[in-house]
C-alpha atoms as a PDB file:
ATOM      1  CA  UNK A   1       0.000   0.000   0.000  1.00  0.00           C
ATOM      2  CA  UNK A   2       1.032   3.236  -0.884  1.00  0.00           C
ATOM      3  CA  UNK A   3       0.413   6.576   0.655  1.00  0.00           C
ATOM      4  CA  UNK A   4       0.741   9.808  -0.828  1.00  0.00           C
ATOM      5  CA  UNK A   5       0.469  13.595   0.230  1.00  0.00           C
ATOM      6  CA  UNK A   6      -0.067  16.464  -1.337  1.00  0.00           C
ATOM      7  CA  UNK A   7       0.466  20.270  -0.725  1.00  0.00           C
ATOM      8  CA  UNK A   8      -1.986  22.424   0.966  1.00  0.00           C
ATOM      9  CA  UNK A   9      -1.081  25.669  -0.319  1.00  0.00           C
ATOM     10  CA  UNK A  10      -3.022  28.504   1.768  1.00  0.00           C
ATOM     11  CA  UNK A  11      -5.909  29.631   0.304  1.00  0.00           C
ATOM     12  CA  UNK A  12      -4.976  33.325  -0.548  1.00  0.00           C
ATOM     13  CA  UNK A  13      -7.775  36.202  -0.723  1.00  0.00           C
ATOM     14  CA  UNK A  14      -7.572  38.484  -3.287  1.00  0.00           C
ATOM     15  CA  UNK A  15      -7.487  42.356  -2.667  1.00  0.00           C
ATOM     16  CA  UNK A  16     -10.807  42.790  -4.633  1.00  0.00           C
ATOM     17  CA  UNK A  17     -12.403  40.524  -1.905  1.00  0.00           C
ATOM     18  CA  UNK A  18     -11.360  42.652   1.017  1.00  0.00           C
ATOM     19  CA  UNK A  19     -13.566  44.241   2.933  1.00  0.00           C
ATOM     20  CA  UNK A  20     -13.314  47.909   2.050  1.00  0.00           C
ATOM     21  CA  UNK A  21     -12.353  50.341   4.660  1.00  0.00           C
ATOM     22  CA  UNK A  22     -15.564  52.290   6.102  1.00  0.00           C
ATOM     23  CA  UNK A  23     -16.089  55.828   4.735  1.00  0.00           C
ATOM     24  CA  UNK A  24     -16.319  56.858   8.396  1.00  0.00           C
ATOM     25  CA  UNK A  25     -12.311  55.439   8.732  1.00  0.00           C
ATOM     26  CA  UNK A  26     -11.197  57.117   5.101  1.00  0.00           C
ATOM     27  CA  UNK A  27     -13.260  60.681   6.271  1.00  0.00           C
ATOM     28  CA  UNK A  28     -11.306  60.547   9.687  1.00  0.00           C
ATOM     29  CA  UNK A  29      -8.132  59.823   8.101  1.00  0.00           C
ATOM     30  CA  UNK A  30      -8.824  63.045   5.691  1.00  0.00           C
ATOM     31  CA  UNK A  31      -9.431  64.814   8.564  1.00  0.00           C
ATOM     32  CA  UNK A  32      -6.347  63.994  10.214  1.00  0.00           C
ATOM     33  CA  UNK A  33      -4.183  64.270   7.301  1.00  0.00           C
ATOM     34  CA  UNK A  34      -5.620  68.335   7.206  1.00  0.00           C
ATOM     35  CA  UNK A  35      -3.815  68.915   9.590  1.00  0.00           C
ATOM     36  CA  UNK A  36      -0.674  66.543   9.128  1.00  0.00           C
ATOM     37  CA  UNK A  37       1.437  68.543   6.593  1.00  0.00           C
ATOM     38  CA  UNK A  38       2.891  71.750   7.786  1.00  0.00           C
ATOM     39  CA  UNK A  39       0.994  74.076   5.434  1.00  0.00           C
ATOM     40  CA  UNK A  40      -2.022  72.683   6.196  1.00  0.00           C
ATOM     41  CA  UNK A  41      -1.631  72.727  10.328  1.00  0.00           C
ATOM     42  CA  UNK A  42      -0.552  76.464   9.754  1.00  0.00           C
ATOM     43  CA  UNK A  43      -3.535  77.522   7.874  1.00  0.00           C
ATOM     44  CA  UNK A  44      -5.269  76.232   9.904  1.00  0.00           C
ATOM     45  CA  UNK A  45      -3.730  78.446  12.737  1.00  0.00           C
ATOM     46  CA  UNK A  46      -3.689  81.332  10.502  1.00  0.00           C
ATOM     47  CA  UNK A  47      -7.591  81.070  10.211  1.00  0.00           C
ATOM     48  CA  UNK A  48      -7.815  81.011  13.689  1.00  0.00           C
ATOM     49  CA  UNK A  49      -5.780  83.739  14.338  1.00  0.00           C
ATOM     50  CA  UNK A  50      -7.677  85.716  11.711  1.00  0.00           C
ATOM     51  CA  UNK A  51     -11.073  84.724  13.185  1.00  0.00           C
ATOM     52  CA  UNK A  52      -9.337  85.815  16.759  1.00  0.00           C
ATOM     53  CA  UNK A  53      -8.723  89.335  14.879  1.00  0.00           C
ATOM     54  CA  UNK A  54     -12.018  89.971  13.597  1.00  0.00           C
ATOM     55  CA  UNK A  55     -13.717  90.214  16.771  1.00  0.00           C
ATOM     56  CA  UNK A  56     -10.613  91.942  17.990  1.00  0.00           C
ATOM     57  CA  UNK A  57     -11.564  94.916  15.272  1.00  0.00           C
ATOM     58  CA  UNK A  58     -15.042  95.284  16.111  1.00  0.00           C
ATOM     59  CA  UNK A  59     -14.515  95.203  19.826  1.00  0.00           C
ATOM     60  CA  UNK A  60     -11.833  98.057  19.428  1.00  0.00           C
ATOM     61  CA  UNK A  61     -12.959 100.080  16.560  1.00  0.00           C
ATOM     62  CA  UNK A  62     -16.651  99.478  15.249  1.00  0.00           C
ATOM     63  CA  UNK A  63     -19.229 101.647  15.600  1.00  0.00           C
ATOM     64  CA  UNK A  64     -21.068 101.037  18.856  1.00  0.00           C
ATOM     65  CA  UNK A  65     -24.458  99.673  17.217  1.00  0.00           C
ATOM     66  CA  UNK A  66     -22.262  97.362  14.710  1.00  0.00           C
ATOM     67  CA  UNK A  67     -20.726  95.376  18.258  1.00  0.00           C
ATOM     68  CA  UNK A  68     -23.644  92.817  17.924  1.00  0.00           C
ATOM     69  CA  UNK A  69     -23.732  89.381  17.859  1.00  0.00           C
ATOM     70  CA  UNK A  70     -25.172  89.414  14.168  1.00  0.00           C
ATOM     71  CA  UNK A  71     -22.128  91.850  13.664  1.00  0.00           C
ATOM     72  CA  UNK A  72     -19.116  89.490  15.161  1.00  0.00           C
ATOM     73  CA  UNK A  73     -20.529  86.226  13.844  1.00  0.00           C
ATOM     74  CA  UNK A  74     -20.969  87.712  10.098  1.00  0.00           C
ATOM     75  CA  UNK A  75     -17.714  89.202  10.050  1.00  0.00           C
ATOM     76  CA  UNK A  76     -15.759  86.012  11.416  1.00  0.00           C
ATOM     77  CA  UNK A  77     -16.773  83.950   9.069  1.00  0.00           C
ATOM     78  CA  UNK A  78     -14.698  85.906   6.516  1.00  0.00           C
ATOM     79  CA  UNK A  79     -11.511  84.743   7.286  1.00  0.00           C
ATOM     80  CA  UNK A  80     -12.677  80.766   6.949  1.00  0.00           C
ATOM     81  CA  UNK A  81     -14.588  81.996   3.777  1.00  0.00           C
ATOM     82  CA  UNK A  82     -11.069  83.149   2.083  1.00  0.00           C
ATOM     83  CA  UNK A  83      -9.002  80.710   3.345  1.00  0.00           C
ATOM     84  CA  UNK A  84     -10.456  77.079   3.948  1.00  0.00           C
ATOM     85  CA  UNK A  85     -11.095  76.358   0.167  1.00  0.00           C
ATOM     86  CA  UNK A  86      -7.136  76.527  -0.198  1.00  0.00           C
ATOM     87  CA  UNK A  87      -7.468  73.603   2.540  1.00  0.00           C
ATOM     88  CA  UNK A  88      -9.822  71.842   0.454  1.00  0.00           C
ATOM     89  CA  UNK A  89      -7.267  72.349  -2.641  1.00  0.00           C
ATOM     90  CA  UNK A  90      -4.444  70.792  -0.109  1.00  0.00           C
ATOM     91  CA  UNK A  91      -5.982  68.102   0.653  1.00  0.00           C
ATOM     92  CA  UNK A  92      -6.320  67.053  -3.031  1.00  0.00           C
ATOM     93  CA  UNK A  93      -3.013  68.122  -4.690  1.00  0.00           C
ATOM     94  CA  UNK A  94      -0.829  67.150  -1.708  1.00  0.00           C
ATOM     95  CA  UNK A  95      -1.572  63.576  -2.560  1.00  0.00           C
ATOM     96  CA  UNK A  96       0.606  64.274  -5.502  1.00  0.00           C
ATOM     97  CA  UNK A  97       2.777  67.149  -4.904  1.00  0.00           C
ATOM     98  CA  UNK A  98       4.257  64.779  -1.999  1.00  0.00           C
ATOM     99  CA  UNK A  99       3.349  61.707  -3.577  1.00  0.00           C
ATOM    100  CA  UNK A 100       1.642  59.925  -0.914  1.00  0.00           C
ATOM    101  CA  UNK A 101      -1.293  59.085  -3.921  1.00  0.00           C
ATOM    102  CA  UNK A 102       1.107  55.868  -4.273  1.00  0.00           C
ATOM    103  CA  UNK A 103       0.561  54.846  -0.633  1.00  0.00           C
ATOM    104  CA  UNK A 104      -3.094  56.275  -0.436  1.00  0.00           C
ATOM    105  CA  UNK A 105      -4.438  54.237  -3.693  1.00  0.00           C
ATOM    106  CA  UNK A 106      -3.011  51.071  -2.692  1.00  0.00           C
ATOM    107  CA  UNK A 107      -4.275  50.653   0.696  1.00  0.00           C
ATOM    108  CA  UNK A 108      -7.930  51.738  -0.692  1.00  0.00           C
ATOM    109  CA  UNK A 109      -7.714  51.334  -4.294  1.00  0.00           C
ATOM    110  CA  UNK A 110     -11.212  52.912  -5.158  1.00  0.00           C
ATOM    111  CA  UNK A 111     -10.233  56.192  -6.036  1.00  0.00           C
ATOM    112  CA  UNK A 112     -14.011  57.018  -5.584  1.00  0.00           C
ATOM    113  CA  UNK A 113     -14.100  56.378  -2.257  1.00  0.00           C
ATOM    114  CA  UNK A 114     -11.010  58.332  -1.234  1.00  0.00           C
ATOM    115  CA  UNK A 115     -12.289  61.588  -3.222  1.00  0.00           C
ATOM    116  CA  UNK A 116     -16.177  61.536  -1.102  1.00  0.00           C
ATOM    117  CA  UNK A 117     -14.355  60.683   1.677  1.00  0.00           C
ATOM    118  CA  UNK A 118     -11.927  64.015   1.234  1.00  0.00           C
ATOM    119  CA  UNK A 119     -15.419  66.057   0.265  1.00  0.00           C
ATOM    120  CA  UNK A 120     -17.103  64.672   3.512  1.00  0.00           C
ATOM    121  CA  UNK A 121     -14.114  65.863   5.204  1.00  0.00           C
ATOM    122  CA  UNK A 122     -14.029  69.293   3.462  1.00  0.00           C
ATOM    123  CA  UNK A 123     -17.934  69.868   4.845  1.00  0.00           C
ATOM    124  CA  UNK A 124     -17.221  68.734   7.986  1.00  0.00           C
ATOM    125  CA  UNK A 125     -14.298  70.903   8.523  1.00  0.00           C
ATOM    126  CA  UNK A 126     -16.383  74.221   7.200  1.00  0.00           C
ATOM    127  CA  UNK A 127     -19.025  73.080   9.648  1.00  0.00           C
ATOM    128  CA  UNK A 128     -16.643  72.740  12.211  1.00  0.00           C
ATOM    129  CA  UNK A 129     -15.456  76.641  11.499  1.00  0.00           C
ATOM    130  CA  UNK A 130     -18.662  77.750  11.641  1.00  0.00           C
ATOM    131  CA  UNK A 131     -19.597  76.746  14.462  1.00  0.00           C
ATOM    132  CA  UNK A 132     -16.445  77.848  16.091  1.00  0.00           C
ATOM    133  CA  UNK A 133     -17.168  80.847  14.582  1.00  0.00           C
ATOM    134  CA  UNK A 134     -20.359  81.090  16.315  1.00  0.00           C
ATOM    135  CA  UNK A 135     -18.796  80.625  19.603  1.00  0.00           C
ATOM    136  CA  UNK A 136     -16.077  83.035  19.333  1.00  0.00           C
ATOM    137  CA  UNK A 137     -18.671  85.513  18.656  1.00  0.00           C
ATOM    138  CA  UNK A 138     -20.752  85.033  21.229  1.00  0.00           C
ATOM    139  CA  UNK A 139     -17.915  85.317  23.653  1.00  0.00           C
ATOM    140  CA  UNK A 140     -17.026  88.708  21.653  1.00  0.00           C
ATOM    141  CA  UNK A 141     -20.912  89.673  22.640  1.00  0.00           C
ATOM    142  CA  UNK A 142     -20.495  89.364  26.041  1.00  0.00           C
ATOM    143  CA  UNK A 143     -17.342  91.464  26.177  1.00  0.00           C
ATOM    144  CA  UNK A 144     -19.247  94.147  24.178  1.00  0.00           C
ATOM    145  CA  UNK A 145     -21.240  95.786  26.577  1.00  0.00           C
ATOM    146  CA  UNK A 146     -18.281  96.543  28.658  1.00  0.00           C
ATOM    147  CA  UNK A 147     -16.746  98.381  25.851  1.00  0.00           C
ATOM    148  CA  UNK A 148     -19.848 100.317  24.877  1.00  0.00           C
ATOM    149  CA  UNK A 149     -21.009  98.118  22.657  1.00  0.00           C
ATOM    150  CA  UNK A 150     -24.901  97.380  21.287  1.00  0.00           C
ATOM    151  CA  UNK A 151     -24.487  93.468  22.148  1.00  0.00           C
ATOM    152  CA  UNK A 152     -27.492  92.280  20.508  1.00  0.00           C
ATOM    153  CA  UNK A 153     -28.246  88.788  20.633  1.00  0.00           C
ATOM    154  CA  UNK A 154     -30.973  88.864  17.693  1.00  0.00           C
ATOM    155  CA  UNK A 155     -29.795  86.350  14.805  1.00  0.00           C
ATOM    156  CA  UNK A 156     -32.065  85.495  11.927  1.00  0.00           C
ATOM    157  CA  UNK A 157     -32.324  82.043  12.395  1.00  0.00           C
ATOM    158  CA  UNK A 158     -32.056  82.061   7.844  1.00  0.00           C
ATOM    159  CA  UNK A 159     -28.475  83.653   8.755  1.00  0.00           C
ATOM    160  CA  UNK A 160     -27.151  80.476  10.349  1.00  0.00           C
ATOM    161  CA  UNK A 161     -27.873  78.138   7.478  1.00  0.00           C
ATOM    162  CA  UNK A 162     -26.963  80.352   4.513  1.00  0.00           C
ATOM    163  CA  UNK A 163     -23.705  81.158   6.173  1.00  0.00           C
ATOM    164  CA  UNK A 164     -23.048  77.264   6.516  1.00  0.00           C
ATOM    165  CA  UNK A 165     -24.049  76.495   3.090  1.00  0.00           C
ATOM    166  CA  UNK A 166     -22.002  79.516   2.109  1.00  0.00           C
ATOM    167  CA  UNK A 167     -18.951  77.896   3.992  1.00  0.00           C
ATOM    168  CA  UNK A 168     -19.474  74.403   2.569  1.00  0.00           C
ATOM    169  CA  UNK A 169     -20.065  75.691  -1.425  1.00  0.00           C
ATOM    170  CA  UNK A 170     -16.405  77.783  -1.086  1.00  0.00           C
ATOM    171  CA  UNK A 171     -14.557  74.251   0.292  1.00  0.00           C
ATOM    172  CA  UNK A 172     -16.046  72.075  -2.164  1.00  0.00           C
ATOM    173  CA  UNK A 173     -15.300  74.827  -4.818  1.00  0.00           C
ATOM    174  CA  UNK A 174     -11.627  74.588  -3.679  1.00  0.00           C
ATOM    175  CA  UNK A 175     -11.756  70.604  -3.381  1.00  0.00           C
ATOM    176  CA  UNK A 176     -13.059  70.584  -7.327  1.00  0.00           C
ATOM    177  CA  UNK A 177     -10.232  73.304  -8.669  1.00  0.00           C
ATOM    178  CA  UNK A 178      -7.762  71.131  -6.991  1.00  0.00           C
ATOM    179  CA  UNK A 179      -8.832  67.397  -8.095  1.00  0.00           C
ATOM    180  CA  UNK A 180      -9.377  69.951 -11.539  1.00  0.00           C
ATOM    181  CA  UNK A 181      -5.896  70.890 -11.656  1.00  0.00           C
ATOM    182  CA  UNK A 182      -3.695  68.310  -9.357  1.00  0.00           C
ATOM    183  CA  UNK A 183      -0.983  70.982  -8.614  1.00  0.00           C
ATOM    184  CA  UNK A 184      -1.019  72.830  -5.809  1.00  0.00           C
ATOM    185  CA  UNK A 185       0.256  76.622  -7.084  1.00  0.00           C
ATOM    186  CA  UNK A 186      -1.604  76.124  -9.729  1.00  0.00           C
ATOM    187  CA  UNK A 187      -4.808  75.440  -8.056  1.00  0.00           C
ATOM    188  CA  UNK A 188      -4.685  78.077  -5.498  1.00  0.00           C
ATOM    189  CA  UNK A 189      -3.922  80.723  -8.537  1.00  0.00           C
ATOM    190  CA  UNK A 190      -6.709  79.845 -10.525  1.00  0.00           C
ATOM    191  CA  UNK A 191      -9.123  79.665  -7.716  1.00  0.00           C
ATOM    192  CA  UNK A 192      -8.592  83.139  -6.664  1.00  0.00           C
ATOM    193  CA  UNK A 193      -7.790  84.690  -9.889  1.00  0.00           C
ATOM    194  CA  UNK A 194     -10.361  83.458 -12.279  1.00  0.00           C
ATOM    195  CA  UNK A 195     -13.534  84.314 -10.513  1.00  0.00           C
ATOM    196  CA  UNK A 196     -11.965  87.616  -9.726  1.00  0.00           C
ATOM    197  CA  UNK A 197     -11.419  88.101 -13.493  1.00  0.00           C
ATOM    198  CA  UNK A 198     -14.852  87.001 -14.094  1.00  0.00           C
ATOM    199  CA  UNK A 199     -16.015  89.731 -12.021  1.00  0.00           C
ATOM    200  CA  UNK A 200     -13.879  92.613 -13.412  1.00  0.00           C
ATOM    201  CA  UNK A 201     -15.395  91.667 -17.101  1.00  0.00           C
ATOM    202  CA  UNK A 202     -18.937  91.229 -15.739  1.00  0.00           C
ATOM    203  CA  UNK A 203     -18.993  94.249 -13.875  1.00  0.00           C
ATOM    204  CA  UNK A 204     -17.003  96.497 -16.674  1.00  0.00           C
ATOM    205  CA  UNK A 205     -18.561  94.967 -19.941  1.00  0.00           C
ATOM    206  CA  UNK A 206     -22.436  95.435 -20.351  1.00  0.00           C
ATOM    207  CA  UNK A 207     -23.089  92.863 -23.040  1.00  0.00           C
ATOM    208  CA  UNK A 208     -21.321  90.519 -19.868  1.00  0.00           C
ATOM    209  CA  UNK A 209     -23.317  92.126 -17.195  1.00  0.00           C
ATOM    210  CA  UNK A 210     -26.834  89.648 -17.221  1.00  0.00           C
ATOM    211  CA  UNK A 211     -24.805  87.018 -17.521  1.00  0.00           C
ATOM    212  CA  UNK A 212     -22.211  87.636 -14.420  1.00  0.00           C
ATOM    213  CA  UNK A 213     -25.641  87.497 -12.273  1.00  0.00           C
ATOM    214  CA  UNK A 214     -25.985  83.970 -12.893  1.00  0.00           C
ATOM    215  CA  UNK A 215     -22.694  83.021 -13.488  1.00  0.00           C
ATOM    216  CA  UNK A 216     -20.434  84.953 -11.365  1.00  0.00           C
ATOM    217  CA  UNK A 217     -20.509  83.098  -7.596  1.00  0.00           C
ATOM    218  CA  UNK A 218     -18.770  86.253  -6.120  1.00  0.00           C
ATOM    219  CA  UNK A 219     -21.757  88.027  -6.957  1.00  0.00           C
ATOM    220  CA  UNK A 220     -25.032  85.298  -6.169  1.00  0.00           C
ATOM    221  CA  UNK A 221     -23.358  84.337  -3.143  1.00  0.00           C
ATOM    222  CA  UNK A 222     -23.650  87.895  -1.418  1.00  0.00           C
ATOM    223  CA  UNK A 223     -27.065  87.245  -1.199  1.00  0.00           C
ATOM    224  CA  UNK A 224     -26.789  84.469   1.175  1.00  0.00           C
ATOM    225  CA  UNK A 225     -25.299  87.435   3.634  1.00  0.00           C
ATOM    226  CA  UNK A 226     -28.951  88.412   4.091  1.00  0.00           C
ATOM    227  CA  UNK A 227     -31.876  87.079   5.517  1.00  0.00           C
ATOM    228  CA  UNK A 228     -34.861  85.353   3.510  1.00  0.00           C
ATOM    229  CA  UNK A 229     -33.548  84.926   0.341  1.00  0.00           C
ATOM    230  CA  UNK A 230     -36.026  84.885  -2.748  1.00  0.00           C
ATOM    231  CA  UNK A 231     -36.559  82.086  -4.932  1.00  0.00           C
ATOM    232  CA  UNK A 232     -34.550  83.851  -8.294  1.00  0.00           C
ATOM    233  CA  UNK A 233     -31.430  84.537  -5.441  1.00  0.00           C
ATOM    234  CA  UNK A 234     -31.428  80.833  -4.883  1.00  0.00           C
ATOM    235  CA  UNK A 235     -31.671  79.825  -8.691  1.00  0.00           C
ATOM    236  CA  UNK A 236     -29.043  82.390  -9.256  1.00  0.00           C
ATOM    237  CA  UNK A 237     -26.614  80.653  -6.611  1.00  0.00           C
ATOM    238  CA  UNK A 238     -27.717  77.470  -7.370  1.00  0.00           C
ATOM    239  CA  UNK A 239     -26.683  78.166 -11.638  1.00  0.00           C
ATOM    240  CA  UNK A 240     -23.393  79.646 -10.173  1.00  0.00           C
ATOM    241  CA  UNK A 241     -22.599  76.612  -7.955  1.00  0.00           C
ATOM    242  CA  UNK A 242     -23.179  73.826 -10.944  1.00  0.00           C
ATOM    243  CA  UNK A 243     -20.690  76.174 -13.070  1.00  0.00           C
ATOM    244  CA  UNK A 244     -17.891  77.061 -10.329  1.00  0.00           C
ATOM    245  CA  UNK A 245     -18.220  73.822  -8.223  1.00  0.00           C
ATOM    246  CA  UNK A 246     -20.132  70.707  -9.815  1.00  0.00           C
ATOM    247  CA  UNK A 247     -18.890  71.158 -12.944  1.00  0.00           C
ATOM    248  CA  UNK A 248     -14.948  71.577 -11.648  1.00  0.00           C
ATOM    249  CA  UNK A 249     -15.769  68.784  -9.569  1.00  0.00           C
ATOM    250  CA  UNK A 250     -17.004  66.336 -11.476  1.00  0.00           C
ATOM    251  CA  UNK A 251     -14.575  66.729 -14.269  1.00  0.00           C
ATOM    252  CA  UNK A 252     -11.802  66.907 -11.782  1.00  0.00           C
ATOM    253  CA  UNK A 253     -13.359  63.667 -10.051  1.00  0.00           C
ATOM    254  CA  UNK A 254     -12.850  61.732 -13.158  1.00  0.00           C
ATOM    255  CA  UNK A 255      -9.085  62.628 -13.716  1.00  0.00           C
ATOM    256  CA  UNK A 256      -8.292  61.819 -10.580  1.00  0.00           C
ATOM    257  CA  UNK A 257     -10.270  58.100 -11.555  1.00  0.00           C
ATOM    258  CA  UNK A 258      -7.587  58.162 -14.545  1.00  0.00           C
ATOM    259  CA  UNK A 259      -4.919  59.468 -14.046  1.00  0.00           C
ATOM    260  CA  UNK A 260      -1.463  57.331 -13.109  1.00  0.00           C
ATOM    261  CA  UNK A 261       0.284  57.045 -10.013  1.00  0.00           C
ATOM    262  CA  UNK A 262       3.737  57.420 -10.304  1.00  0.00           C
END
């Protein structure tokens, strides 16, 4: 009698059948890697700092009836307004510029995934301004009486909303120019120069003039400073949004999907 064995090899499972990492992992990780490089941990300082400042101005040098609540929150939300899309552009470009996209693609190599999971990240971070925002203000408001300040609480309850959206449309506009553009100078040029360019022509050329009111975000989005906004303000920002941030987005979504890591 004979006997004969054979070779278990181990049964091996492929990548494809792993289970993918949860979009609540990949959005914390996006989070955290905000703040990992060393432009991105000083900006966000610097937007602190600035937010700091604004309620430092008022406080010091606004007309008494301005030093409101209204007053400090509006006004400190500029700073995060100018400077948290070129966070959103960061945390797209970087991936190249320091070519971590290698590392990034091959632990989670659905490209979708990683790109919603840096958008979820960009809203959550411009909610997370706001609503420090919110509370540096209020502690501004309770310093203003003591400096002759109005200190009005009274908030439009439209205010808080339109700001937020306001916040979130600027990041995701800076998270499309950067998957647009994948280069970090680049990207933060474009994004401030080209709307600004926009404006000059649609506010010095008449034949451009209807069409910057629809097209020009600069322009719609002032309306979401004020309270109860009409249904045309809303189409206007909503026409300006699809042109300045879905459309950027969605082509910059799909050469991110293509393009080669090196």
């Amino acid at each position: 009698m004979t006997a004969t064995t054979s070779d278990v090899m181990p049964a091996t499972v492929p990548a494809s059948a792993a289970a993918p990492v949860p979009m609540a992992r990949l959005t914390f990780v996006e989070l955290r890697k905000l703040a990992d490089t060393r432009a991105g941990m000083w900006l966000l300082i610097v937007i602190g700092l600035a937010t700091v400042a604004t309620s430092a101005i008022l406080l010091g040098w606004a007309e008494d009836s301005e030093i409101t609540f209204a007053g400090l929150y509006g006004f400190g939300l500029l700073p995060s307004a100018v400077l948290l899309p070129v966070l959103g552009i960061l945390s797209v470009t970087s991936e190249w510029s320091q070519r971590t996209a290698l590392a990034t693609f091959t632990l989670v190599p659905a490209r979708a995934r990683v790109l919603l999971a840096k958008v979820a990240a960009g809203v959550l971070i411009a909610i997370a301004a706001t609503a420090a925002t919110a509370l540096l203000a209020a502690v501004a408001n309770l310093i203003a009486p003591a400096v002759g300040g109005d200190g009005s609480w009274s908030l439009d309850p439209s205010m808080v909303w339109q700001s937020l959206l306001m916040q979130v449309i600027f990041v995701l506009m800076g998270i499309a120019f950067g998957a647009l553009l994948l280069n970090t100078p680049l990207a933060i040029v474009i994004f401030f120069a080209l709307p600004t360019v926009w404006s000059i022509l649609g506010g010095s050329i008449r034949v451009l003039a209807d069409a910057s009111e629809w097209l020009d975000l600069n322009v719609t989005s002032q309306a979401m400073a004020e309270p109860d906004m009409t249904s045309g303000e809303w189409a206007r920002v909503a026409v300006s949004a699809a042109v300045w941030v879905v459309l950027p987005l969605v082509l910059g979504a799909i050469r991110v999907l293509r393009r080669e890591v090196s």
